[in-house]
C-alpha atoms as a PDB file:
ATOM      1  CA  UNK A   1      17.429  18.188 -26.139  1.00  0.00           C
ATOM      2  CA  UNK A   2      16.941  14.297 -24.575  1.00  0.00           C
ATOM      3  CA  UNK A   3      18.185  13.352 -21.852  1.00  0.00           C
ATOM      4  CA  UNK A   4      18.930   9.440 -20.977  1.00  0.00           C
ATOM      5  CA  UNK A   5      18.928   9.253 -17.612  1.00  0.00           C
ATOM      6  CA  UNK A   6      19.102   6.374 -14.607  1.00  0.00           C
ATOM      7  CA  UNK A   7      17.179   6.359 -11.713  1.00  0.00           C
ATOM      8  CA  UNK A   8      16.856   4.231  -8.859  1.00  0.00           C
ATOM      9  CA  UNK A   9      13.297   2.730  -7.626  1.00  0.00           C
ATOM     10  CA  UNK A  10      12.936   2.006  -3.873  1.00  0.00           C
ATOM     11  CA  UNK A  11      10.789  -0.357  -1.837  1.00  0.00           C
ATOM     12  CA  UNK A  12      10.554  -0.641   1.647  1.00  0.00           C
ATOM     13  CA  UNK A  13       9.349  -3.744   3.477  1.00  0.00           C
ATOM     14  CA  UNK A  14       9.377  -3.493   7.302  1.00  0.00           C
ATOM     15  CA  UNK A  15       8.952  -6.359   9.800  1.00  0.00           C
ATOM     16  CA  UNK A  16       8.599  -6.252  13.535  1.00  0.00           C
ATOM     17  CA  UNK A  17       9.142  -9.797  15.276  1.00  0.00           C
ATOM     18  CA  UNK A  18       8.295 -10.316  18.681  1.00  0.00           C
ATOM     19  CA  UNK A  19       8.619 -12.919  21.133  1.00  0.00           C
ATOM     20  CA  UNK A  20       5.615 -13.032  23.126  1.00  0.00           C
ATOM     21  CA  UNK A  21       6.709 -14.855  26.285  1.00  0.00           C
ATOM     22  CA  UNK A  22       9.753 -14.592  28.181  1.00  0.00           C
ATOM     23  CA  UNK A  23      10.723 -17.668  29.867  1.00  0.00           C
ATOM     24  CA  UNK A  24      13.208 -19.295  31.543  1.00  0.00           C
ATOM     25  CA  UNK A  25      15.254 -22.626  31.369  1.00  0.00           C
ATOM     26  CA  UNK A  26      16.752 -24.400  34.130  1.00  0.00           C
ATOM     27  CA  UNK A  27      19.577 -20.852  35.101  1.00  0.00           C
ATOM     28  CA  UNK A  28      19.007 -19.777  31.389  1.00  0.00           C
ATOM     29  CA  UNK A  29      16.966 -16.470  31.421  1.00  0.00           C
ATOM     30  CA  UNK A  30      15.574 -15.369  27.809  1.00  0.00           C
ATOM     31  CA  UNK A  31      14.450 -11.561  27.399  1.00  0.00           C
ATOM     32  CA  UNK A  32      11.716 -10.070  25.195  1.00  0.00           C
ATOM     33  CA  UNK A  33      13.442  -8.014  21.890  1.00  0.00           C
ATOM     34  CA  UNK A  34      11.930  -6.754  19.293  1.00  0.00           C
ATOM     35  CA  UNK A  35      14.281  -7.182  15.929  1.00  0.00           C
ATOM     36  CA  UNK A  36      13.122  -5.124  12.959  1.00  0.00           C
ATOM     37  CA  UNK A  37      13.834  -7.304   9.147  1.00  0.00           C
ATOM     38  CA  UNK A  38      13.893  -4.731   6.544  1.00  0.00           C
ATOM     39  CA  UNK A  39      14.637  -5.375   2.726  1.00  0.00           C
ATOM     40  CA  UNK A  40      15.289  -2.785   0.040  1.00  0.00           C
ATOM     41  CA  UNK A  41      14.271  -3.450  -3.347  1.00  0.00           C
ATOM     42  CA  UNK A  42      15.932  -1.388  -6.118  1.00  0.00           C
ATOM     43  CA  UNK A  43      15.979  -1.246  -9.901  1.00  0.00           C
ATOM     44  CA  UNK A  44      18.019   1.077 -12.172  1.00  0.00           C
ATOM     45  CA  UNK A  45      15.381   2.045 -14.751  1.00  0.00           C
ATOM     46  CA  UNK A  46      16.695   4.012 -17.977  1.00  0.00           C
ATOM     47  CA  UNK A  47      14.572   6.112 -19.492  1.00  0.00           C
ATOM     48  CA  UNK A  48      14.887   8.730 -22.331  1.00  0.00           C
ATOM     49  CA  UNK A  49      13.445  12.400 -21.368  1.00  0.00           C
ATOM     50  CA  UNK A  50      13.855  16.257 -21.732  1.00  0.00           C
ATOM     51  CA  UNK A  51      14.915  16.694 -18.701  1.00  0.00           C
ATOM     52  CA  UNK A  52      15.356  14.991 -14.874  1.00  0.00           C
ATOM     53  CA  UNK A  53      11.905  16.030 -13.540  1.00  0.00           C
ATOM     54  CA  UNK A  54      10.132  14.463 -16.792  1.00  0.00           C
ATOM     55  CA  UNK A  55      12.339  11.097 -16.440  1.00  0.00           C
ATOM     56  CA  UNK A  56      11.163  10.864 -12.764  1.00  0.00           C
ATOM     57  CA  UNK A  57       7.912  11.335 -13.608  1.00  0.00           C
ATOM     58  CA  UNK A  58       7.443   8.892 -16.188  1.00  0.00           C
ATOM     59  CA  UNK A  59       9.137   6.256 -14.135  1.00  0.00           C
ATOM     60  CA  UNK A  60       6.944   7.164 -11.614  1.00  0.00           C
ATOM     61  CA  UNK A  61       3.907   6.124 -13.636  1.00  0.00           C
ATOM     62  CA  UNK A  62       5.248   3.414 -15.303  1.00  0.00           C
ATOM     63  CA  UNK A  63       5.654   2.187 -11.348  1.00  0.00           C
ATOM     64  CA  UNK A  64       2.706   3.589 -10.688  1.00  0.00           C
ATOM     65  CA  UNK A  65       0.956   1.262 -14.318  1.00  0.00           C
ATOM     66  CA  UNK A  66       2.712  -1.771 -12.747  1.00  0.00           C
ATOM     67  CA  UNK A  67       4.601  -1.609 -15.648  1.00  0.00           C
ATOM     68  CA  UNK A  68       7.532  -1.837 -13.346  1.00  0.00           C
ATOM     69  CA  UNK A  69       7.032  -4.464 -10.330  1.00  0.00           C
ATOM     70  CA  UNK A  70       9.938  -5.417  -8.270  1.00  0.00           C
ATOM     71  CA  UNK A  71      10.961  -8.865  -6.959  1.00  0.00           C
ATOM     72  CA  UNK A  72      12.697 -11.012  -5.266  1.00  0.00           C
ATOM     73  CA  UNK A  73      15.717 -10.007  -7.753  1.00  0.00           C
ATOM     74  CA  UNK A  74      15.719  -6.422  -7.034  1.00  0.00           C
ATOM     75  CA  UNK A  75      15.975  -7.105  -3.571  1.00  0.00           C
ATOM     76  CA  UNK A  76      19.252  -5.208  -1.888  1.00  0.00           C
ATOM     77  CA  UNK A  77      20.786  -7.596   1.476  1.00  0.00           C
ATOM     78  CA  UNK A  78      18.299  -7.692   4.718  1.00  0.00           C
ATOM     79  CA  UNK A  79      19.235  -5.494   7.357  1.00  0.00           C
ATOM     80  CA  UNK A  80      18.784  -6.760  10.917  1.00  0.00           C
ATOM     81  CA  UNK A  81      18.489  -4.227  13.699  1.00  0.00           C
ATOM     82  CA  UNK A  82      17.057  -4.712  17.295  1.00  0.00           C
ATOM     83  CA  UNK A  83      13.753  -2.294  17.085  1.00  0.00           C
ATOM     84  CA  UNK A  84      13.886   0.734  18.978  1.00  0.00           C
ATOM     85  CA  UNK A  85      10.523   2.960  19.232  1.00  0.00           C
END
């Protein structure tokens, strides 16, 4: 029996900014923060296979072939978070 099934590829890109300095301006004080940019990029791949486990692994090589790159169009909204370690 085939199976068509849909699975979702994740990417995660994660970005630590930091201000080096902290300075001040005339009474205005500015504090050091760290703010953490990440981006999720997703595709819905369908594939036809026997069962789950054989459809994630042949997306998974197919990824892992580049036969499946994602871009700038898979990309989910930025999330914008102050960094906490």
């Amino acid at each position: 029996m085939w199976i068509s099934g849909i699975y979702k590829l994740y990417e995660r890109v994660k970005i630590t900014i930091s201000i080096n300095k902290a300075h001040s301006s005339g009474t205005h004080k500015y504090m050091l923060f760290n703010v953490q940019v990440q981006e999720i990029l997703e595709r819905v791949v369908s594939i036809e296979a026997k069962d789950e486990d054989e459809a994630i692994a042949k997306v998974e090589t197919m990824y892992k072939d580049e036969e499946i790159v994602l871009d700038a169009d898979d990309c989910n909204w930025p999330e914008f978070s102050i960094f906490k370690q």
